[in-house]
C-alpha atoms as a PDB file:
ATOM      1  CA  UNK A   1      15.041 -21.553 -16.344  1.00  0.00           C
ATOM      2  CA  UNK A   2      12.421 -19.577 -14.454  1.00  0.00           C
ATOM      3  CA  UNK A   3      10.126 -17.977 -15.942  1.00  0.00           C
ATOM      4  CA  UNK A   4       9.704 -13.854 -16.487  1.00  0.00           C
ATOM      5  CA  UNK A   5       6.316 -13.876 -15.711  1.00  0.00           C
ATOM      6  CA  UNK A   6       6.079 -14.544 -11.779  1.00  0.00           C
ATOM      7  CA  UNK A   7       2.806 -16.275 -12.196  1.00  0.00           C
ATOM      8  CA  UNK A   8       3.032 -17.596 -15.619  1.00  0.00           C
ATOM      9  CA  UNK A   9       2.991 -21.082 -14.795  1.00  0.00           C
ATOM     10  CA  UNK A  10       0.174 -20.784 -12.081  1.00  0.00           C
ATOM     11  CA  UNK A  11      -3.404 -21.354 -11.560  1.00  0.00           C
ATOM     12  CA  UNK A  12      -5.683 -18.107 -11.371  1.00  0.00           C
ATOM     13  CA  UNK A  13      -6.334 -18.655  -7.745  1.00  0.00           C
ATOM     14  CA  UNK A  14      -3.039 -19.857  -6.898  1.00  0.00           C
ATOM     15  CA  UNK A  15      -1.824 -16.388  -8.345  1.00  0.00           C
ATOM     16  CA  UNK A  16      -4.069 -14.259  -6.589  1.00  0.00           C
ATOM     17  CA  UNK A  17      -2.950 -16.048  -3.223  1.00  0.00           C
ATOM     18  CA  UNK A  18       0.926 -15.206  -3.693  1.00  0.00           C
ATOM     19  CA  UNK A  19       0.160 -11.497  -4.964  1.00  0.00           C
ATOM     20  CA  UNK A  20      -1.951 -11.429  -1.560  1.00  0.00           C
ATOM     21  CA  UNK A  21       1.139 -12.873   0.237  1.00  0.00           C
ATOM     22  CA  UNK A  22       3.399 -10.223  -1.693  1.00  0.00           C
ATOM     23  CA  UNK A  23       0.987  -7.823  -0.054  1.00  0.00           C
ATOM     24  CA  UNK A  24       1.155  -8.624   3.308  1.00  0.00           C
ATOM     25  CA  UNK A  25       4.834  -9.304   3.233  1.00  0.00           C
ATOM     26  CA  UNK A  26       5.511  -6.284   1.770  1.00  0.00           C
ATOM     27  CA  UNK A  27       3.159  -4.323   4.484  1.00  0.00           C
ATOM     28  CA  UNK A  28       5.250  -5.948   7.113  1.00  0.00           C
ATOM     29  CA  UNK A  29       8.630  -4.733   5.518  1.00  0.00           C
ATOM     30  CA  UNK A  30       7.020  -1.267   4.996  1.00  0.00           C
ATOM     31  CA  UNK A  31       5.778  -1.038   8.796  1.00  0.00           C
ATOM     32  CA  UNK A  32       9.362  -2.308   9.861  1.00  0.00           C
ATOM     33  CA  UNK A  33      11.054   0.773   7.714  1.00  0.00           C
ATOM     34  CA  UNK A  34       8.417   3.254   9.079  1.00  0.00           C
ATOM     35  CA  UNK A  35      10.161   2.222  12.864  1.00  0.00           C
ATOM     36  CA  UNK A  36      13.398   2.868  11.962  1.00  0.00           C
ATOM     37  CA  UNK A  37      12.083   6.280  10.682  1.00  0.00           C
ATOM     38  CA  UNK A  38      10.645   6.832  13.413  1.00  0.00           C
ATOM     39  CA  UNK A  39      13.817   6.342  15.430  1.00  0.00           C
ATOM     40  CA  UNK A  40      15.686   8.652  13.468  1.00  0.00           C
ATOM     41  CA  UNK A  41      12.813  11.422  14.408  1.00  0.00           C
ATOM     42  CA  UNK A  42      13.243  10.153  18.150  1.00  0.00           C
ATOM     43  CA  UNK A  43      16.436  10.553  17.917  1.00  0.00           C
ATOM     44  CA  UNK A  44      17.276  14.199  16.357  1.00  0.00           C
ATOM     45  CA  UNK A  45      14.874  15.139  19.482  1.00  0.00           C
ATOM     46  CA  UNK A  46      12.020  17.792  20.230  1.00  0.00           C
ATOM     47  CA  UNK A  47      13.798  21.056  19.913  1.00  0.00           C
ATOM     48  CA  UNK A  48      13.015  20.533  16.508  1.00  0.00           C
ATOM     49  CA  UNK A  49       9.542  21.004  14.890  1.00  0.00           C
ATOM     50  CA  UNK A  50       8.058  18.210  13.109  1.00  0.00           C
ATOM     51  CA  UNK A  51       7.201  19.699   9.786  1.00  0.00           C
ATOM     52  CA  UNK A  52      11.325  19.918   9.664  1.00  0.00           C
ATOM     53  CA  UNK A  53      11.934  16.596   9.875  1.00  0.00           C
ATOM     54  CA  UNK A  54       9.294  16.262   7.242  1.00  0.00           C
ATOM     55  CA  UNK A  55      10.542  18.652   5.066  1.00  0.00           C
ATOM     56  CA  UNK A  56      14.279  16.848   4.846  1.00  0.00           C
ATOM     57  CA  UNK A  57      12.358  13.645   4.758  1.00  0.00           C
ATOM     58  CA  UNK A  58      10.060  14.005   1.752  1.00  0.00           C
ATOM     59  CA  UNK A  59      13.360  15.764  -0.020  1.00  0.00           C
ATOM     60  CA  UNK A  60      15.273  13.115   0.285  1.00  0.00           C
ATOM     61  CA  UNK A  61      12.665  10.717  -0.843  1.00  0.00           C
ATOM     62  CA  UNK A  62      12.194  12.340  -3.851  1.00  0.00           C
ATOM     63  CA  UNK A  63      15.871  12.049  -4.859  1.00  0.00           C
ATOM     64  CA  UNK A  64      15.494   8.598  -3.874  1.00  0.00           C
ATOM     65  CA  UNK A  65      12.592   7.599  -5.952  1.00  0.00           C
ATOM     66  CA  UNK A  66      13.818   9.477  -9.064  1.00  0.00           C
ATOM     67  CA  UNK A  67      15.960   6.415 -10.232  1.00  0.00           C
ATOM     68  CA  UNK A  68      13.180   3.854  -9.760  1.00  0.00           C
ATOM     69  CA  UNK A  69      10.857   6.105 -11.718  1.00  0.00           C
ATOM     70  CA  UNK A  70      13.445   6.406 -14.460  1.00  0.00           C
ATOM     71  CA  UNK A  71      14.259   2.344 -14.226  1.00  0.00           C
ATOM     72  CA  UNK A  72      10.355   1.572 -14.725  1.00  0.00           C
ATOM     73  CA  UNK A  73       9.621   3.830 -17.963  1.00  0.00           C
ATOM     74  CA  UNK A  74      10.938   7.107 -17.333  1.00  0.00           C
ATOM     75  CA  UNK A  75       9.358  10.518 -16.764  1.00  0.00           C
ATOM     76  CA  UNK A  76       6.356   9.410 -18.876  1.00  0.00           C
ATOM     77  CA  UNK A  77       4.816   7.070 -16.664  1.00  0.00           C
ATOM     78  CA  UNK A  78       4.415  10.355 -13.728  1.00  0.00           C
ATOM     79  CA  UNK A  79       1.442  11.153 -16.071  1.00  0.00           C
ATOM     80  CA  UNK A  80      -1.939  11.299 -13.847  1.00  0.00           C
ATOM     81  CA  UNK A  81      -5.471  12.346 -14.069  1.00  0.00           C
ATOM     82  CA  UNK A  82      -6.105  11.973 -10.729  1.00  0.00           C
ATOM     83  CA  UNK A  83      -4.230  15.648  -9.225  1.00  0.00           C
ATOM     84  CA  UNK A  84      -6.580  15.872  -6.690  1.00  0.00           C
ATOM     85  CA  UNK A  85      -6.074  12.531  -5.211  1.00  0.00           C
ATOM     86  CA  UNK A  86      -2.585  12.944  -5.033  1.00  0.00           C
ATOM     87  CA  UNK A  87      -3.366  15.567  -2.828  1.00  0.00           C
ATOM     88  CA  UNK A  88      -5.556  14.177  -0.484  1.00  0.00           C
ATOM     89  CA  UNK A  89      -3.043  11.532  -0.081  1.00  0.00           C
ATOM     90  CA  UNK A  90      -0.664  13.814   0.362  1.00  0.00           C
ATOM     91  CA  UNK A  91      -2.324  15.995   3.121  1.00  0.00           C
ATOM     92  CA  UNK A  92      -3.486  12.574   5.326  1.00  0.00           C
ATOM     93  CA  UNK A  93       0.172  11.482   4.611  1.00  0.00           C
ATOM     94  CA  UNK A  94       1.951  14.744   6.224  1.00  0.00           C
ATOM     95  CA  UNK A  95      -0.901  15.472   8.554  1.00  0.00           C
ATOM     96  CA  UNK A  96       0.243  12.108   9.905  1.00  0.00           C
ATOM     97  CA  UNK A  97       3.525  12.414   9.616  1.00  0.00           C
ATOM     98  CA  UNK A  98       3.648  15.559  11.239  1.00  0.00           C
ATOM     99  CA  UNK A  99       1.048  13.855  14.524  1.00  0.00           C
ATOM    100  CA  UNK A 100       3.672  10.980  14.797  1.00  0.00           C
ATOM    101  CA  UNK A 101       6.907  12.956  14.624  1.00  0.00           C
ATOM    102  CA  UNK A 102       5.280  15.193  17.919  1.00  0.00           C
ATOM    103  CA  UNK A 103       4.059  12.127  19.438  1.00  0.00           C
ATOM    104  CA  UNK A 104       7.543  10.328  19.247  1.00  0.00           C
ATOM    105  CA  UNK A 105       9.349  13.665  20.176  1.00  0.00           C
ATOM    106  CA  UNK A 106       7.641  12.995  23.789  1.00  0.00           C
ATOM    107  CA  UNK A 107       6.652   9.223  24.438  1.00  0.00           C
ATOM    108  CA  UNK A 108       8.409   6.185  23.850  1.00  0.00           C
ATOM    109  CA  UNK A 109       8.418   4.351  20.645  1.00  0.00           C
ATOM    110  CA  UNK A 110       6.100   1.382  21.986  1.00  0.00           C
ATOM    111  CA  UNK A 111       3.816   3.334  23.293  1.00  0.00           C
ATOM    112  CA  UNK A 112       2.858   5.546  20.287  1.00  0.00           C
ATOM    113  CA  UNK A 113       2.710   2.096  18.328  1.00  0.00           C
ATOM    114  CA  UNK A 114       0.506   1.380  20.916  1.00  0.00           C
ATOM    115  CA  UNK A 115      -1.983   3.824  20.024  1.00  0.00           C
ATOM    116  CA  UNK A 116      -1.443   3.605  16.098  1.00  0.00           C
ATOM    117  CA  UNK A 117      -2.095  -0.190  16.231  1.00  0.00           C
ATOM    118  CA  UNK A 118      -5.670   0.912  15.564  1.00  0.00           C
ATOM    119  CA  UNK A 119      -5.062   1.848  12.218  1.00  0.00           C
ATOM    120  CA  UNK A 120      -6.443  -1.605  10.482  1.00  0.00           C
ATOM    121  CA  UNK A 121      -9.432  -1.317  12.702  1.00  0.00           C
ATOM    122  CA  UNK A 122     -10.052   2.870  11.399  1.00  0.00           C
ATOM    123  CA  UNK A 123      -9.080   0.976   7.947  1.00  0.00           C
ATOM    124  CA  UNK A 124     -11.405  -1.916   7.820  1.00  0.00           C
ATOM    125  CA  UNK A 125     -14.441   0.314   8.949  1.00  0.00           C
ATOM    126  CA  UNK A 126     -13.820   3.384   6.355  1.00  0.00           C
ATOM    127  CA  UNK A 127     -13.096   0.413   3.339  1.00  0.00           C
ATOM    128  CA  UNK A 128     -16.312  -0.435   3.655  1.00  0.00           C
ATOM    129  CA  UNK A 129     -18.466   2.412   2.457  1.00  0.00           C
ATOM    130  CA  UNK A 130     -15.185   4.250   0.633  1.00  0.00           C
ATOM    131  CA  UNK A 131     -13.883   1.376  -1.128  1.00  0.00           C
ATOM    132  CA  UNK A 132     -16.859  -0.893  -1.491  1.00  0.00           C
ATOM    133  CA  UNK A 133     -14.845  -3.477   0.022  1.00  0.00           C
ATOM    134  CA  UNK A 134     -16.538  -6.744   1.715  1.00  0.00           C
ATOM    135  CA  UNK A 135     -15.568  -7.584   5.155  1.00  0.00           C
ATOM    136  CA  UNK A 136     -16.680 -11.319   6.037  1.00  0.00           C
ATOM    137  CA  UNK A 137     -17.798 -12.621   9.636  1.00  0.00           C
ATOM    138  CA  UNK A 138     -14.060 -14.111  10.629  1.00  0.00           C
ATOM    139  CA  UNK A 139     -12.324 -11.278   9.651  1.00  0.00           C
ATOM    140  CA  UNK A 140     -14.566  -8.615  11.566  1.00  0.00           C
ATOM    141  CA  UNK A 141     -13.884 -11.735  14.600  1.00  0.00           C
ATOM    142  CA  UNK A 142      -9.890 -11.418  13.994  1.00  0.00           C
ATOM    143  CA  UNK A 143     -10.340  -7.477  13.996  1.00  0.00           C
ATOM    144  CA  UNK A 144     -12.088  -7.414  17.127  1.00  0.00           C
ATOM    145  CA  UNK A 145      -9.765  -9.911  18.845  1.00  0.00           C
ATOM    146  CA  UNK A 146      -7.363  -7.464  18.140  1.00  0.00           C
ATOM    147  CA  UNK A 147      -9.055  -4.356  19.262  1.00  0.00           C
ATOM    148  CA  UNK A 148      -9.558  -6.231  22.271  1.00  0.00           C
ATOM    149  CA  UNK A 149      -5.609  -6.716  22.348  1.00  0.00           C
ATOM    150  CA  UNK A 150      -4.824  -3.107  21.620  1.00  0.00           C
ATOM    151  CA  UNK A 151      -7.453  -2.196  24.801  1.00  0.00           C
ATOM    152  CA  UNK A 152      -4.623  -4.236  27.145  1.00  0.00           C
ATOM    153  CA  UNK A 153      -2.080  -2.572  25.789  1.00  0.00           C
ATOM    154  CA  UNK A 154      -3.639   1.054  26.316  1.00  0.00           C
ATOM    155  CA  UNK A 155      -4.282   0.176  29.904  1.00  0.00           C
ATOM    156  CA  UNK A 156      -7.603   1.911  30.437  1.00  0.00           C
ATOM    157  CA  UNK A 157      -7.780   4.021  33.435  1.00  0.00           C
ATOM    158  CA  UNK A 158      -4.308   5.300  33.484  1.00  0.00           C
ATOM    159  CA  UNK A 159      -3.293   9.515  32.291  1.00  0.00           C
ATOM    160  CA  UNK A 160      -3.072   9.916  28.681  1.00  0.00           C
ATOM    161  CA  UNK A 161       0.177  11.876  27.739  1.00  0.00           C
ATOM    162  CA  UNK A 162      -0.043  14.395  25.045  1.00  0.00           C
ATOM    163  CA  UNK A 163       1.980  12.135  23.090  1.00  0.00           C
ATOM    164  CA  UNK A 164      -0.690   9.917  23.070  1.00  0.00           C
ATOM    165  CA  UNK A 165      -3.172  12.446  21.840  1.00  0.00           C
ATOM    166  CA  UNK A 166       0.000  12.953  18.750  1.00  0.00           C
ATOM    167  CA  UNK A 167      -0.369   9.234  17.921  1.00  0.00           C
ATOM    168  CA  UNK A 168      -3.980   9.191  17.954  1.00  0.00           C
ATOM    169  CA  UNK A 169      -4.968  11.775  15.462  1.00  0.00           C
ATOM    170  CA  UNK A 170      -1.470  10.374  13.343  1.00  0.00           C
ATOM    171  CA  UNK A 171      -3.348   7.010  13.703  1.00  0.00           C
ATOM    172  CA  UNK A 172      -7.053   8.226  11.974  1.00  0.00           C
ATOM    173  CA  UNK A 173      -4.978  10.447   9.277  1.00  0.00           C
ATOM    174  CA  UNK A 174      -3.345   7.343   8.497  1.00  0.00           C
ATOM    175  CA  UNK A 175      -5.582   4.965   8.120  1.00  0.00           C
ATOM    176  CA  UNK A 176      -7.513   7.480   5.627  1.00  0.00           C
ATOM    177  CA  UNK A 177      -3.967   7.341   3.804  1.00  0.00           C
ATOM    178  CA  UNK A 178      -4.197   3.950   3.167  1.00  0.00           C
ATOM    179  CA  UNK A 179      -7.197   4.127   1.956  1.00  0.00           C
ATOM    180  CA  UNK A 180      -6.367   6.765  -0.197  1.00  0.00           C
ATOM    181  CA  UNK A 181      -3.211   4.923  -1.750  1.00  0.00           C
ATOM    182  CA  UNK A 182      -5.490   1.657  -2.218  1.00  0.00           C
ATOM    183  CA  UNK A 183      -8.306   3.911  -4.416  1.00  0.00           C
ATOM    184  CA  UNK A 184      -4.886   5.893  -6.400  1.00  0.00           C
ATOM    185  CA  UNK A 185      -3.488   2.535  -7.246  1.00  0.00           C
ATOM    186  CA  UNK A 186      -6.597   1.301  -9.150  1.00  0.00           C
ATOM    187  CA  UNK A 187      -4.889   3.610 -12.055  1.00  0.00           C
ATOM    188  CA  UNK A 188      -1.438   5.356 -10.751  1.00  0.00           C
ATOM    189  CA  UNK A 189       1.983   3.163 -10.129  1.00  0.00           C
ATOM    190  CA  UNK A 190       3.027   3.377  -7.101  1.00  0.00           C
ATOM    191  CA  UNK A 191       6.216   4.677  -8.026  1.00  0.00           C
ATOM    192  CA  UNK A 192       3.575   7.563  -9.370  1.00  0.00           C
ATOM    193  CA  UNK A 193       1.884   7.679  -6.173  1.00  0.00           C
ATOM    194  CA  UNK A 194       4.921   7.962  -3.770  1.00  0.00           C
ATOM    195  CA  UNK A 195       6.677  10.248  -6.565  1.00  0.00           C
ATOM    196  CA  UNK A 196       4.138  12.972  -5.744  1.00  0.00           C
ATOM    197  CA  UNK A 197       3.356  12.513  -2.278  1.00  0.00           C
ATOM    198  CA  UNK A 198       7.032  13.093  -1.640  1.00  0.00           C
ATOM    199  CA  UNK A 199       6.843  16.113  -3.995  1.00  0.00           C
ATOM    200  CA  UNK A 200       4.005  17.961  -2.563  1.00  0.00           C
ATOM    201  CA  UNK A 201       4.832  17.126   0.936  1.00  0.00           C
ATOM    202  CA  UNK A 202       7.917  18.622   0.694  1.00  0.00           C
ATOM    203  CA  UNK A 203       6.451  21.693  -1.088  1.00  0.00           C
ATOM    204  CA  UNK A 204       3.780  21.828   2.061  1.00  0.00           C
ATOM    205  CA  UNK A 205       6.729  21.422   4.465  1.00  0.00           C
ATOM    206  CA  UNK A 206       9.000  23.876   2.618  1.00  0.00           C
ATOM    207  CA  UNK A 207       5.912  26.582   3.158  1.00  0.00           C
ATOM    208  CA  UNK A 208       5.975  26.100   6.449  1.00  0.00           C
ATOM    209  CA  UNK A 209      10.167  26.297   7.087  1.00  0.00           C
ATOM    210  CA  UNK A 210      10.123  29.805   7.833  1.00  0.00           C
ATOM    211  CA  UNK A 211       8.102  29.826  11.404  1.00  0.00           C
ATOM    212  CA  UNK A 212       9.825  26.352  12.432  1.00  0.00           C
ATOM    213  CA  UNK A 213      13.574  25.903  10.903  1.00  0.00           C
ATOM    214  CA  UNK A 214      16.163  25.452  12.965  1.00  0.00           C
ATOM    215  CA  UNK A 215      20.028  24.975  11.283  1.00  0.00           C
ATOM    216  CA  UNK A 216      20.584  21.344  11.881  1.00  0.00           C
ATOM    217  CA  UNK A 217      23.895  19.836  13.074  1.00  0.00           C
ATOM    218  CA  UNK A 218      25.958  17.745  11.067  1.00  0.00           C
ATOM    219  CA  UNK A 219      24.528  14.511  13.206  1.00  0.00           C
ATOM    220  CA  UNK A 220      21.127  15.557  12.562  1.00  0.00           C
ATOM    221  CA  UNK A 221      21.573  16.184   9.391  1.00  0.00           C
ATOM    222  CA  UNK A 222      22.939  12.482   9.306  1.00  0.00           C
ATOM    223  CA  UNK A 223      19.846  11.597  10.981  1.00  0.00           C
ATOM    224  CA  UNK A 224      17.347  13.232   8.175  1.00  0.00           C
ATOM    225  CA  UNK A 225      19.077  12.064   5.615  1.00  0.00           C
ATOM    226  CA  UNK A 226      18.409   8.434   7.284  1.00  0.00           C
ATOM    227  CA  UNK A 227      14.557   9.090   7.984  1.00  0.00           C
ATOM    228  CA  UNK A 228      14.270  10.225   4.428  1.00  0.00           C
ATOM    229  CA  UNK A 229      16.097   7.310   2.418  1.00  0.00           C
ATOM    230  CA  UNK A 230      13.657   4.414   4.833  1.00  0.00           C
ATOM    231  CA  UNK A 231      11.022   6.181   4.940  1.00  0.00           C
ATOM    232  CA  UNK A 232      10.723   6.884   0.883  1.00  0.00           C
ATOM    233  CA  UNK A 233      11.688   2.614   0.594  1.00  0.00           C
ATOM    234  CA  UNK A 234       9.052   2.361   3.497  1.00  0.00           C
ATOM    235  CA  UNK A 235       6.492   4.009   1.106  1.00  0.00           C
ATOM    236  CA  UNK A 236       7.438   2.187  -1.647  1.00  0.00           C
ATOM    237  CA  UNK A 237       6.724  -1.116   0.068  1.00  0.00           C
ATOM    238  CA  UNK A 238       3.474  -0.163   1.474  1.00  0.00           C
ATOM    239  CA  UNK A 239       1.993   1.111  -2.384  1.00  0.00           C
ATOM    240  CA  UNK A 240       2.748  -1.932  -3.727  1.00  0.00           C
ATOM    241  CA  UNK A 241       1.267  -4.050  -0.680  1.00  0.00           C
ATOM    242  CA  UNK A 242      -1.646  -1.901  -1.203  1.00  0.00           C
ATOM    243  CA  UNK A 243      -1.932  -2.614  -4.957  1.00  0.00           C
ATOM    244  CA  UNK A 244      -1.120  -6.487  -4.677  1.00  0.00           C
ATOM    245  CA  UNK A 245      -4.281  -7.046  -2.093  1.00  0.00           C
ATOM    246  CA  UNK A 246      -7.200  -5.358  -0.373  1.00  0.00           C
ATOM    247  CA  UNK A 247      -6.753  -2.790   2.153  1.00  0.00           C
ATOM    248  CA  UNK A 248      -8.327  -5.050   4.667  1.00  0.00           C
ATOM    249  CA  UNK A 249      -6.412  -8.119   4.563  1.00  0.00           C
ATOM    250  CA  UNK A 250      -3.363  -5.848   4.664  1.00  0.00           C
ATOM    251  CA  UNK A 251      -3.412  -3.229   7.331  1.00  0.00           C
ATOM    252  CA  UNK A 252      -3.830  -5.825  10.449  1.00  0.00           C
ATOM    253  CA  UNK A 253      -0.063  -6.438   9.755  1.00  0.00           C
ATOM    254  CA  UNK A 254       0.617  -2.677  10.929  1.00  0.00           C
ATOM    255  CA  UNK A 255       0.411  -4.614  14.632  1.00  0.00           C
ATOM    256  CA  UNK A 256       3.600  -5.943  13.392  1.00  0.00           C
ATOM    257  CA  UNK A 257       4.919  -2.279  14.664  1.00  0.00           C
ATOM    258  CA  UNK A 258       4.732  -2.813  18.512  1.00  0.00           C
ATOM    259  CA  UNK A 259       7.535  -5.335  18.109  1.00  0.00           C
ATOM    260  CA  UNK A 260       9.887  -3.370  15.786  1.00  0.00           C
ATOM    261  CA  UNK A 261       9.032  -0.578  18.399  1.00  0.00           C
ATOM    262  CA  UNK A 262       9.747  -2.494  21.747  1.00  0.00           C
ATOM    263  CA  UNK A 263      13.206  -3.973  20.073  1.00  0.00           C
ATOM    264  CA  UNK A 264      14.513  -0.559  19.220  1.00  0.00           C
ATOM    265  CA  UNK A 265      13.419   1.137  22.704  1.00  0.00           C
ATOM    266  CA  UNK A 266      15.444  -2.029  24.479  1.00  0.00           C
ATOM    267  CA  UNK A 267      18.172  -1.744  22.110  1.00  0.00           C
ATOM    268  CA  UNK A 268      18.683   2.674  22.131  1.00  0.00           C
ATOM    269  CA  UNK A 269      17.110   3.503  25.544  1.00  0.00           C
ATOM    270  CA  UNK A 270      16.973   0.757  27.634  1.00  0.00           C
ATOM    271  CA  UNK A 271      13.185   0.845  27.534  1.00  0.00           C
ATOM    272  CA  UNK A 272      11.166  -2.345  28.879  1.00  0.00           C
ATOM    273  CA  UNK A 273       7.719  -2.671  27.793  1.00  0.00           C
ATOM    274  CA  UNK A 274       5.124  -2.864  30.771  1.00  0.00           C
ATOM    275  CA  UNK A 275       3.417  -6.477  30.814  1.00  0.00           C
ATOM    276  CA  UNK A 276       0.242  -5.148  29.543  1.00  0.00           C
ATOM    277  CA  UNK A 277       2.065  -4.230  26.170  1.00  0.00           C
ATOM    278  CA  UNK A 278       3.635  -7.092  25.811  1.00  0.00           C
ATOM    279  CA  UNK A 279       0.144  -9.080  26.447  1.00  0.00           C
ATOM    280  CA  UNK A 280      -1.582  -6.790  24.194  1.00  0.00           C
ATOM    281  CA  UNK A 281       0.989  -7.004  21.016  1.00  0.00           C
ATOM    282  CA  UNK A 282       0.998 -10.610  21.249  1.00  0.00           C
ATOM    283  CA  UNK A 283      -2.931 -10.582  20.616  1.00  0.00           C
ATOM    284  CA  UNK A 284      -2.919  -8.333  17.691  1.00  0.00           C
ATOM    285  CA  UNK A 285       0.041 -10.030  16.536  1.00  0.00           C
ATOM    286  CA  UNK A 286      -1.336 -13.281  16.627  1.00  0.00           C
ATOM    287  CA  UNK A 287      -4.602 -11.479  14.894  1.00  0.00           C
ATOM    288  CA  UNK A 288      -2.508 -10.811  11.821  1.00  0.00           C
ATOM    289  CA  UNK A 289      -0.961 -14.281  11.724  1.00  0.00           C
ATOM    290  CA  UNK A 290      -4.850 -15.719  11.846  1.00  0.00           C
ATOM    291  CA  UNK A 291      -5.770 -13.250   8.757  1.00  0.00           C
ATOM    292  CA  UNK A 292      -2.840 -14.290   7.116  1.00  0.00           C
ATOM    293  CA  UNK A 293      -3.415 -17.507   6.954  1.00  0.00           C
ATOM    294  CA  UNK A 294      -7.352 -17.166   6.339  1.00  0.00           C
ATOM    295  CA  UNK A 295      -5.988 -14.878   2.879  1.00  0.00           C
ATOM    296  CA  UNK A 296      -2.800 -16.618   1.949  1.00  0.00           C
ATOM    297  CA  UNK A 297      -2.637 -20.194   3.286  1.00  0.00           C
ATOM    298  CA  UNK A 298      -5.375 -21.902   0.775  1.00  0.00           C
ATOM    299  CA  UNK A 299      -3.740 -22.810  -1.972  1.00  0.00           C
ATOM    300  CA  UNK A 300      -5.558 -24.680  -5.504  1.00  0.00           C
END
């Protein structure tokens, strides 16, 4: 019979290997979710503001995350001394939110993943002096390689959309939200930390209804209601990757995105990625497999 305790049986360092694993599997799953958000934002279209799609989102999210809050030691374990870091992690979380939701109102989905494949790189750089975290000399090698790859894929020299622009400042607010969950879940559960990012999201959002709302239709409705049930699982999965290993070894495996992204622009809009996209992704893709390996693959 197995036993209850996941590493119970297992070596310290063989332990610490498989949580890292669980991280970067779960980071994978999480960016995968974010996608299909993202679609559903695509999808309800740009005569709709942002901060509306957010608002329905984070609403739904909280209903969503009410149960698992409840199944892991009820209302009690929401306690937190931390308010204030709940809401800076709320404010990168919607300021991003808000960035991608305009940016994938106007270009296609590959192309804003395009753009927010730099969020390991913004990631690796700010762990350093805000999370004291130690970066050695093959990592910073795989993290170039892969800046290198994301410089294909931008295609330097052509016109940057405004979309673009959208993903870019989405991309820098997120990577500080990352960095924010990784320092919350030193002493919050993440079922804590996505409880009240959710919450006070949707309070900012709900502030901001009356200059932006527009009724929905029933399909749109259909189509928040889908954002906000992945993207609250989407959180989910990304606190605990964030809690089972460092934020470094981690966010590389947001590259992962560019191929969720070109698979649902073939499969919705008939969308081909250009060659330098597809050269590009399979760089930083291969990055992340390197890093894996190099965090996960030695076992005792």
């Amino acid at each position: 019979m197995p036993s209850s305790r996941p590493f119970a049986n297992s070596t310290p360092a063989a332990a610490g290997g498989r949580a890292v694993a669980a991280g970067i599997l779960l980071m994978i799953l999480a960016v995968g979710l974010f996608t299909v958000m993202n679609t559903f934002v695509k999808l309800i279209g740009p005569e709709y503001h942002p901060f509306e799609a957010v608002f329905f989102r984070n609403v739904v999210a909280v209903f969503l995350v009410i149960p698992f809050v409840l199944a892991s030691g009820g209302l009690g374990t929401l306690k937190t001394k931390r308010p204030f870091g709940h809401l800076l992690r709320a404010f990168a979380g919607i300021t991003s939110n808000v960035c991608f939701f305009a940016a994938y109102q106007r270009i296609a989905l590959a192309d804003g993943m395009v753009v927010s494949m730099a969020v390991p790189i913004f990631a690796t750089l700010l762990a350093i002096p805000l999370l004291g975290e130690k970066v050695g000399w093959r990592r910073w090698a795989a993290i170039l390689v892969g800046f290198i790859g994301v410089l294909i894929a931008l295609k330097p020299g052509g016109g940057i959309q405004t979309g673009s622009l959208f993903a870019l400042a989405g991309t820098l607010a997120w990577a500080l939200t990352i960095l924010f969950v990784k320092k919350l879940s030193s002493t919050e559960t993440p079922y804590t930390i996505v409880f009240y990012y959710m919450l006070t999201g949707a309070a900012i959002a709900a502030a901001v209804m009356p200059w932006v709302w527009v009724t929905p239709t029933p399909q749109v409705l259909l189509y928040y209601l889908g954002a906000g049930i992945v993207g609250g699982l989407a959180q989910i999965a990304m606190t605990f990757a964030l809690k089972l290993a460092p934020a470094s070894v981690v966010s590389p495996f947001e590259y992962t995105q560019i191929g969720w992204a070109v698979l649902f622009d073939l499969a919705l809009w008939g969308v081909s990625p250009s060659a330098a996209t597809l050269i590009g992704g399979a760089i930083v893709i291969a990055t992340g497999l390197y890093i894996f390996y190099r965090e996960a693959g030695p076992r005792r």
